[in-house]
C-alpha atoms as a PDB file:
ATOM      1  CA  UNK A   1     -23.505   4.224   7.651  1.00  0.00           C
ATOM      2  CA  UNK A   2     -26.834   2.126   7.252  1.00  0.00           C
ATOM      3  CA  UNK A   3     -29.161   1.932   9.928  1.00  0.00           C
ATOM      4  CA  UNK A   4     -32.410   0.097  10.021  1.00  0.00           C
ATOM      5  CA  UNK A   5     -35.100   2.086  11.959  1.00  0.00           C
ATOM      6  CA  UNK A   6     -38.470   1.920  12.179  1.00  0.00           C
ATOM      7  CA  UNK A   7     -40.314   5.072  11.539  1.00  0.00           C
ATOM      8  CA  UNK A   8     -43.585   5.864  10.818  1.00  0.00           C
ATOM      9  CA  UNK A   9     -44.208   5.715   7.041  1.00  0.00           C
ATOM     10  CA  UNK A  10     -46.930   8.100   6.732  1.00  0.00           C
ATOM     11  CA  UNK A  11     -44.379  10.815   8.631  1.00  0.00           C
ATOM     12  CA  UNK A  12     -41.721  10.014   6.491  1.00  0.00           C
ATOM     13  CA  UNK A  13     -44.426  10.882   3.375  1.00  0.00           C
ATOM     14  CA  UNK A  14     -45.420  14.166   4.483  1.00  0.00           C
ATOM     15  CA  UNK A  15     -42.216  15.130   5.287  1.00  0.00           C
ATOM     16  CA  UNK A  16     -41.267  14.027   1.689  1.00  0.00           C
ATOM     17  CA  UNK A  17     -44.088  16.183   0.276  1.00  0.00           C
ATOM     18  CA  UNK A  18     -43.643  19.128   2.315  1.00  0.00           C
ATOM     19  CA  UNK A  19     -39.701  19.742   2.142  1.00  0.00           C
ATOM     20  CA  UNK A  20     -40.222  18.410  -1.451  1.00  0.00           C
ATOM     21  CA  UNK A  21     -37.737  15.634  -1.147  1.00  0.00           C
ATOM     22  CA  UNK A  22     -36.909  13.318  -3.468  1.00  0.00           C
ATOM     23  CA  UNK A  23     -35.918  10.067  -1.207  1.00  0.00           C
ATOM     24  CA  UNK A  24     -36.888   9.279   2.431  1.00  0.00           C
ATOM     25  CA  UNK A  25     -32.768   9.643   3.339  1.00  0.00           C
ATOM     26  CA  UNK A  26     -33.215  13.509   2.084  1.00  0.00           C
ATOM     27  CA  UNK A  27     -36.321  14.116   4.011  1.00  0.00           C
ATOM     28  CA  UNK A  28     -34.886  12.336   7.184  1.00  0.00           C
ATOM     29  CA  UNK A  29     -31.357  14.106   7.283  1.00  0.00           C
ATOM     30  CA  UNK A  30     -33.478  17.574   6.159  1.00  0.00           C
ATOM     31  CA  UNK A  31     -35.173  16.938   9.456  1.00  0.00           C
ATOM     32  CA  UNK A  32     -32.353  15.654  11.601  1.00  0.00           C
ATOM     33  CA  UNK A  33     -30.323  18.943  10.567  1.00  0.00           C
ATOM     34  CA  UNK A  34     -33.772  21.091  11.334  1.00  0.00           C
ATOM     35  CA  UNK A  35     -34.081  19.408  14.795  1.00  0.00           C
ATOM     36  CA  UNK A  36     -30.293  19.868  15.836  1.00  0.00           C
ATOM     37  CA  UNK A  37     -30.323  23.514  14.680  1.00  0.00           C
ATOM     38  CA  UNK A  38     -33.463  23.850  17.051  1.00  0.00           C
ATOM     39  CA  UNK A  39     -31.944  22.322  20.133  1.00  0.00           C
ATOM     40  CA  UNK A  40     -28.714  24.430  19.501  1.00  0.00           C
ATOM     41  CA  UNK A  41     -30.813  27.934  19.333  1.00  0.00           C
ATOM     42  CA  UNK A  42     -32.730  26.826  22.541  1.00  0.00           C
ATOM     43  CA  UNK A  43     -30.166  26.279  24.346  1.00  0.00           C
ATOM     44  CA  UNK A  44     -29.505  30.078  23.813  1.00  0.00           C
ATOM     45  CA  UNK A  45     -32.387  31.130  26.053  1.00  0.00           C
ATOM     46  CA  UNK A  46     -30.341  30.021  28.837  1.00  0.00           C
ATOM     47  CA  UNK A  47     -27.741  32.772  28.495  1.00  0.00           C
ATOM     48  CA  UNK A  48     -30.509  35.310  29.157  1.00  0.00           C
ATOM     49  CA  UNK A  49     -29.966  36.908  32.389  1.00  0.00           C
ATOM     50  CA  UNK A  50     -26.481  35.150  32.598  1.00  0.00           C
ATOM     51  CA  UNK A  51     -24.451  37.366  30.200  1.00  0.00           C
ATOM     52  CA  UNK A  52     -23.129  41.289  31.680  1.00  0.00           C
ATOM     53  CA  UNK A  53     -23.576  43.737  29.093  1.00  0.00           C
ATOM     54  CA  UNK A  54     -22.269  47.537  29.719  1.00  0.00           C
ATOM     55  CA  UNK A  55     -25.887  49.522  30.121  1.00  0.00           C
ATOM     56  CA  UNK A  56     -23.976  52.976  28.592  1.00  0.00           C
ATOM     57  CA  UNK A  57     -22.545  50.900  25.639  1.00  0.00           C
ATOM     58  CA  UNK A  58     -23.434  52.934  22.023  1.00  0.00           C
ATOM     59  CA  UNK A  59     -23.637  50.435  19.232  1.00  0.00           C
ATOM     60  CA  UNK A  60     -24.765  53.437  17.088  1.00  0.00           C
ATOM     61  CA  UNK A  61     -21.077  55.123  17.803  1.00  0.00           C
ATOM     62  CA  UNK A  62     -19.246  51.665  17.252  1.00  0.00           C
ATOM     63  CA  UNK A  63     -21.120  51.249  13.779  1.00  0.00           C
ATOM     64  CA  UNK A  64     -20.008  54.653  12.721  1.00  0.00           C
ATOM     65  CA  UNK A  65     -16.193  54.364  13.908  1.00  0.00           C
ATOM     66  CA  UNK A  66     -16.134  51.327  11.486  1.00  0.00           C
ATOM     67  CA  UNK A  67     -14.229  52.111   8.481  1.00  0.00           C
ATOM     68  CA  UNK A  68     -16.101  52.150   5.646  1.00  0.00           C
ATOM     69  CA  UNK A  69     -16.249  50.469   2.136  1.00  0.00           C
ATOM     70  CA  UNK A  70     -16.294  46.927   4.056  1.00  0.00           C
ATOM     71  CA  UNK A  71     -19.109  44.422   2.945  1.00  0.00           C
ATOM     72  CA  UNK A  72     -19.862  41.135   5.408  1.00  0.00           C
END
């Protein structure tokens, strides 16, 4: 989808050189997918406090009860 917009050249340049992009379209979606993935992880920190955890819960006993041999 074009879209004119007017941005500040000498951003769109260091952005370029930094992320080592080739075109001003790479460095611009580089940074719209950096900024999203940002706003997404804040929004994390407000969960804390919110979520109920079990205080006596043993990860150490669940990680051991897993069968083994499985990679991620």
């Amino acid at each position: 989808m074009p879209t004119n917009l007017a941005v500040d050249d000498a951003l769109i340049e260091e952005a370029k050189q930094i992320g080592q992009h080739k075109t001003k379209k790479d460095a611009v979606t580089a940074a719209l997918k950096e900024y999203i993935a940002h706003r997404k992880r804040s929004g994390l920190f407000e969960l804390f406090g919110k979520i109920d955890y079990y205080p006596d819960y043993d990860y150490k006993r669940e990680r051991k009860a897993r069968p083994r041999g499985r990679s991620r």
